[in-house]
N, C-alpha and C. Protein backbone atom coordinates (compact mmCIF):
# COMPACT_ATOMS: atom_id res chain seq x y z
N UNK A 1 -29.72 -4.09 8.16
CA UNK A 1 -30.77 -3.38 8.85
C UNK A 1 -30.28 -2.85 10.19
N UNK A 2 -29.47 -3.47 11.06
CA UNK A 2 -29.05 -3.50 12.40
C UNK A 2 -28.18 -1.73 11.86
N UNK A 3 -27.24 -2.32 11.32
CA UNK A 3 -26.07 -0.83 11.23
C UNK A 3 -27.15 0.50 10.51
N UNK A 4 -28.36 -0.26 9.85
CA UNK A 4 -28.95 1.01 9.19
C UNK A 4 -29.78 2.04 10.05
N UNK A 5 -30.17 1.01 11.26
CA UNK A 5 -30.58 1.75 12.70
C UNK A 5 -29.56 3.00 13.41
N UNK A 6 -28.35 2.36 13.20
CA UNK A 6 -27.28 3.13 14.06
C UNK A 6 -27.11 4.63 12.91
N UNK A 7 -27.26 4.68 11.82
CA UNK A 7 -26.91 5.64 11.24
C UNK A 7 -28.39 6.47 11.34
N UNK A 8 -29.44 6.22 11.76
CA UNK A 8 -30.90 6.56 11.71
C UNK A 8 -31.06 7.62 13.08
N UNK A 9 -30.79 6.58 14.17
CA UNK A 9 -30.40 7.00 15.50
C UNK A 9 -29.40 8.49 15.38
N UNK A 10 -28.26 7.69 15.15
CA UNK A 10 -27.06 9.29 14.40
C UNK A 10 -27.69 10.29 14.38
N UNK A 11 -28.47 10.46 12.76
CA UNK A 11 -28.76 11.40 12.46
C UNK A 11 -29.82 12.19 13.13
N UNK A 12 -30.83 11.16 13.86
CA UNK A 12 -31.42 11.86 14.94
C UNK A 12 -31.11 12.47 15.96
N UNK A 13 -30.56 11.96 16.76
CA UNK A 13 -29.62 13.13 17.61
C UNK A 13 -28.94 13.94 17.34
N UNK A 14 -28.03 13.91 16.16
CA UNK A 14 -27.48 15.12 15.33
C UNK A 14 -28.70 16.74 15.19
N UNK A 15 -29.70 16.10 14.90
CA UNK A 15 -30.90 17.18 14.75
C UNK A 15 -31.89 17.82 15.95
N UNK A 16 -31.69 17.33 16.75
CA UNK A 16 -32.02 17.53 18.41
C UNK A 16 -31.48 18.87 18.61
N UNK A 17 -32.07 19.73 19.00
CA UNK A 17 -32.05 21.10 18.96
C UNK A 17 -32.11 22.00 20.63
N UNK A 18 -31.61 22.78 20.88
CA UNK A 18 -32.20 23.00 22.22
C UNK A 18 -30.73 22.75 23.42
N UNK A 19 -31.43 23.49 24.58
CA UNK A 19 -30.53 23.69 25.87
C UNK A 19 -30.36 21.88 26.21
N UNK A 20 -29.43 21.63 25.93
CA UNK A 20 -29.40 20.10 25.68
C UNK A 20 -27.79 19.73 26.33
N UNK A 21 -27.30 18.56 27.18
CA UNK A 21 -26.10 18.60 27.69
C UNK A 21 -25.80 17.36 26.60
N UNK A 22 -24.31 17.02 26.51
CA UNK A 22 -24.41 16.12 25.59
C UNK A 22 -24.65 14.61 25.58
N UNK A 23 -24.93 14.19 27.07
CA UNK A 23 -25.65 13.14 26.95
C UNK A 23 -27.29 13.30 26.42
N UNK A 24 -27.99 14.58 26.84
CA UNK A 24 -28.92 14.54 26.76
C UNK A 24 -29.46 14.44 24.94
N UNK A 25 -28.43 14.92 24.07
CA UNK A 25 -28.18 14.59 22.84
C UNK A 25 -27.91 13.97 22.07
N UNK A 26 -27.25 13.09 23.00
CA UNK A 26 -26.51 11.63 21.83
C UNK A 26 -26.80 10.47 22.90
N UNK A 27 -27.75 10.24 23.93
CA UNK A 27 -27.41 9.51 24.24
C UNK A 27 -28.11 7.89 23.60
N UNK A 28 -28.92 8.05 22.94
CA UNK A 28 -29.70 7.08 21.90
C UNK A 28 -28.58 6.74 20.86
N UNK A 29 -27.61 7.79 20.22
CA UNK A 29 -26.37 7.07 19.52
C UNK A 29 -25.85 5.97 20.78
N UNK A 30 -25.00 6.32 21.90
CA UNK A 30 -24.75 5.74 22.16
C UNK A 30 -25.17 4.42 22.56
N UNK A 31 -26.23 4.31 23.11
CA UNK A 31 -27.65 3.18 23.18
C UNK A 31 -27.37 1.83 22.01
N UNK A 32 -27.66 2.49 20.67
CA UNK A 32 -27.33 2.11 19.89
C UNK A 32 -25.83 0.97 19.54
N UNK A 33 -24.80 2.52 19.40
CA UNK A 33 -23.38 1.97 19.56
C UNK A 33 -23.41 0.86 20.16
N UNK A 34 -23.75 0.47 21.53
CA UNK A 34 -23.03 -0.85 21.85
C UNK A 34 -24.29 -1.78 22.03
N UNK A 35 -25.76 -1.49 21.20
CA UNK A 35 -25.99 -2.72 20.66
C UNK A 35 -25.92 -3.25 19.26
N UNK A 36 -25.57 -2.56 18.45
CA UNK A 36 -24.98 -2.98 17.24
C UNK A 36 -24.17 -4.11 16.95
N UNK A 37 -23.02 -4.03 17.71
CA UNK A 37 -22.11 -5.25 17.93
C UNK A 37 -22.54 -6.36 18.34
N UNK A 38 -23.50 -6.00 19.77
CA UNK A 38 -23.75 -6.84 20.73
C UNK A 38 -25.17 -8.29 19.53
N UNK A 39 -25.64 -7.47 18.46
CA UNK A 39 -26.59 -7.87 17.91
C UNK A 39 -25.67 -8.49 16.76
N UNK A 40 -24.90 -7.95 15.87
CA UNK A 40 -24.46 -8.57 14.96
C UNK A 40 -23.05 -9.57 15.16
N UNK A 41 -23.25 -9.99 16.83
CA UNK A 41 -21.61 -11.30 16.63
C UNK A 41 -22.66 -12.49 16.64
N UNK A 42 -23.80 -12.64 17.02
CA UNK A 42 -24.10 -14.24 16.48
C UNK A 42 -24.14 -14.62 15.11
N UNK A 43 -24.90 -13.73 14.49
CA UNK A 43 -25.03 -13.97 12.89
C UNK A 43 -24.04 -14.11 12.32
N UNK A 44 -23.05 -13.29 12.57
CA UNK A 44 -21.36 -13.04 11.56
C UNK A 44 -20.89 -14.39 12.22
N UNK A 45 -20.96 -14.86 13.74
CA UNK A 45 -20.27 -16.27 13.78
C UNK A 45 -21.19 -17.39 13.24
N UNK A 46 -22.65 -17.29 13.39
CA UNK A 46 -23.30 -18.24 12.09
C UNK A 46 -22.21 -18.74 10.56
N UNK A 47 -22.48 -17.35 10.08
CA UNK A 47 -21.57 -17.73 9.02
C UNK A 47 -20.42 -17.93 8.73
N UNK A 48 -19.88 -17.05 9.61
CA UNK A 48 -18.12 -17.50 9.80
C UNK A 48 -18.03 -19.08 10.11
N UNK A 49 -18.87 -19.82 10.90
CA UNK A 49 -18.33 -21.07 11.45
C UNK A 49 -19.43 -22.27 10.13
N UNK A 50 -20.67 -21.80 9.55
CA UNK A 50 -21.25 -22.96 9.46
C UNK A 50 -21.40 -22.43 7.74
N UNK A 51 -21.06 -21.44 7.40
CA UNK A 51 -21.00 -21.40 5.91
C UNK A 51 -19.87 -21.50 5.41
N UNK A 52 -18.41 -20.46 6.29
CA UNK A 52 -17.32 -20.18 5.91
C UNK A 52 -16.56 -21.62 6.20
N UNK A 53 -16.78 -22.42 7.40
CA UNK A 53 -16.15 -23.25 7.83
C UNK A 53 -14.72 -22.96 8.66
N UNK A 54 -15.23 -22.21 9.42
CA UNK A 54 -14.04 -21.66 9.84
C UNK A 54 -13.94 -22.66 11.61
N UNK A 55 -12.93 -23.34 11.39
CA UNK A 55 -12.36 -24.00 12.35
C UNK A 55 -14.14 -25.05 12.60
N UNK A 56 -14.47 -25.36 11.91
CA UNK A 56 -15.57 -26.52 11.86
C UNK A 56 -14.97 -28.17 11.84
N UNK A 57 -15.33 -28.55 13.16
CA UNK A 57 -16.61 -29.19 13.65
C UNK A 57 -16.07 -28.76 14.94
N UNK A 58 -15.04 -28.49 15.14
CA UNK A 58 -14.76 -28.04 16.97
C UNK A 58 -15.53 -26.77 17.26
N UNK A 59 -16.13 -25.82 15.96
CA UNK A 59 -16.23 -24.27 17.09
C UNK A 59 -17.96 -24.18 16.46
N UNK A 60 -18.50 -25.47 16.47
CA UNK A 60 -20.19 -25.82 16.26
C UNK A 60 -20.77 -25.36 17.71
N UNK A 61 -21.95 -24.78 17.14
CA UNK A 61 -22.50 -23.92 18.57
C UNK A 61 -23.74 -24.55 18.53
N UNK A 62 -24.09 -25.77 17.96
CA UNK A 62 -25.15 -26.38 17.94
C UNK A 62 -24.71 -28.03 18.23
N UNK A 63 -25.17 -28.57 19.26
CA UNK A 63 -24.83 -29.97 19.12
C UNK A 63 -25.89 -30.92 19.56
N UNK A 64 -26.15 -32.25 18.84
CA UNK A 64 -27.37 -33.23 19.22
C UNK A 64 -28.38 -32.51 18.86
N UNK A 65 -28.38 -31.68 17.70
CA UNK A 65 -29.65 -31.65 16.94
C UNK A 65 -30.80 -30.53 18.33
N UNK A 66 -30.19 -29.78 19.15
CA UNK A 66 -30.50 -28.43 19.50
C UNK A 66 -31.27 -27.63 19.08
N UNK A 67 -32.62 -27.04 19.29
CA UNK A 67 -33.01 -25.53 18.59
C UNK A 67 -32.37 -24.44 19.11
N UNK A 68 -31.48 -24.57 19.99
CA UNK A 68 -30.79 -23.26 20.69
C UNK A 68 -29.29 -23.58 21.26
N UNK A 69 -28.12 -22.94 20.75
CA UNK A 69 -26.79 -22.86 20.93
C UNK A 69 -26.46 -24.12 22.37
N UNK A 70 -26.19 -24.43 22.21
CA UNK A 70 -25.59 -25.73 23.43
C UNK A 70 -24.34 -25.49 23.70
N UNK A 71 -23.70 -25.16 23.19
CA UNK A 71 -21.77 -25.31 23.24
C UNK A 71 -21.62 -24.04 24.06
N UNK A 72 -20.34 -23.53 24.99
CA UNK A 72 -20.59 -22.40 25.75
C UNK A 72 -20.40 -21.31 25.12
N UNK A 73 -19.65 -20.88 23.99
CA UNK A 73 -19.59 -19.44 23.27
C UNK A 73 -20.37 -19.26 22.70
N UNK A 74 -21.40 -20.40 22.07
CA UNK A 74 -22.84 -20.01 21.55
C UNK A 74 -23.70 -19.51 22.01
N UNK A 75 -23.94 -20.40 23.33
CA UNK A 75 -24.67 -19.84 24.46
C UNK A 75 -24.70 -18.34 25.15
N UNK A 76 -23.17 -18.18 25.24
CA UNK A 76 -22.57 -16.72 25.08
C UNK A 76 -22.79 -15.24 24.20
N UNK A 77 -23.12 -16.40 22.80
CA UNK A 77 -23.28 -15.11 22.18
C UNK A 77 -25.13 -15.20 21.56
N UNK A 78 -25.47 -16.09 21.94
CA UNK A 78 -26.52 -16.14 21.85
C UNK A 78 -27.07 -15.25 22.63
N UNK A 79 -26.67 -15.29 24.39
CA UNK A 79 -27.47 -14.44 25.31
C UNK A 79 -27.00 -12.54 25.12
N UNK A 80 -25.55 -12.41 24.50
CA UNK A 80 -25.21 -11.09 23.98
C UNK A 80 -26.01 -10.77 22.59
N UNK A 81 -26.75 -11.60 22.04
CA UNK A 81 -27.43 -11.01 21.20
C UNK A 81 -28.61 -10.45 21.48
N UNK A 82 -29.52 -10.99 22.36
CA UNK A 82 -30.98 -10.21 23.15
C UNK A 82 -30.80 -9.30 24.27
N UNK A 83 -29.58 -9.32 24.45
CA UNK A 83 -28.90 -8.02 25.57
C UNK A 83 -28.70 -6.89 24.30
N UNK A 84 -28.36 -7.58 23.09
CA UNK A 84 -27.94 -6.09 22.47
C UNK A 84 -29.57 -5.85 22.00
């Protein structure tokens, strides 16, 4: 859904018509662009670390039974996810 926004956005500014500079045209792509990422690194490290097992039990972003990231790169990407 996240990347299906960025191609939505795209095509909207693509169709923006008019005495227009090119921020004034793309600048919602770009908007976009760098929250895309910013939204999809918690989830992809969800699964990378707690489905894939990737470098598990050291790179757990949950510890003592937590509702919210405790460890510091969780915390990290926890707060880069509501920024994106």
């Amino acid at each position: 859904m996240t990347t299906n926004i960025f191609q939505y956005g795209w095509w909207r500014c693509q169709a923006r018509r008019g005495d227009l500079t090119h921020w004034q045209k793309w600048d919602a792509a770009y908007f976009l662009a760098l929250a895309v990422p910013l939204q999809t690194m918690m989830p992809l490290a969800v699964v990378l670390v707690y489905i894939g097992g990737l470098n598990y039990p050291n790179s757990k972003m949950w510890y003592g039974g937590s509702w919210f990231p405790n460890a510091p790169h969780g915390i990290v990407l926890y707060i880069l996810k509501w920024l994106g």
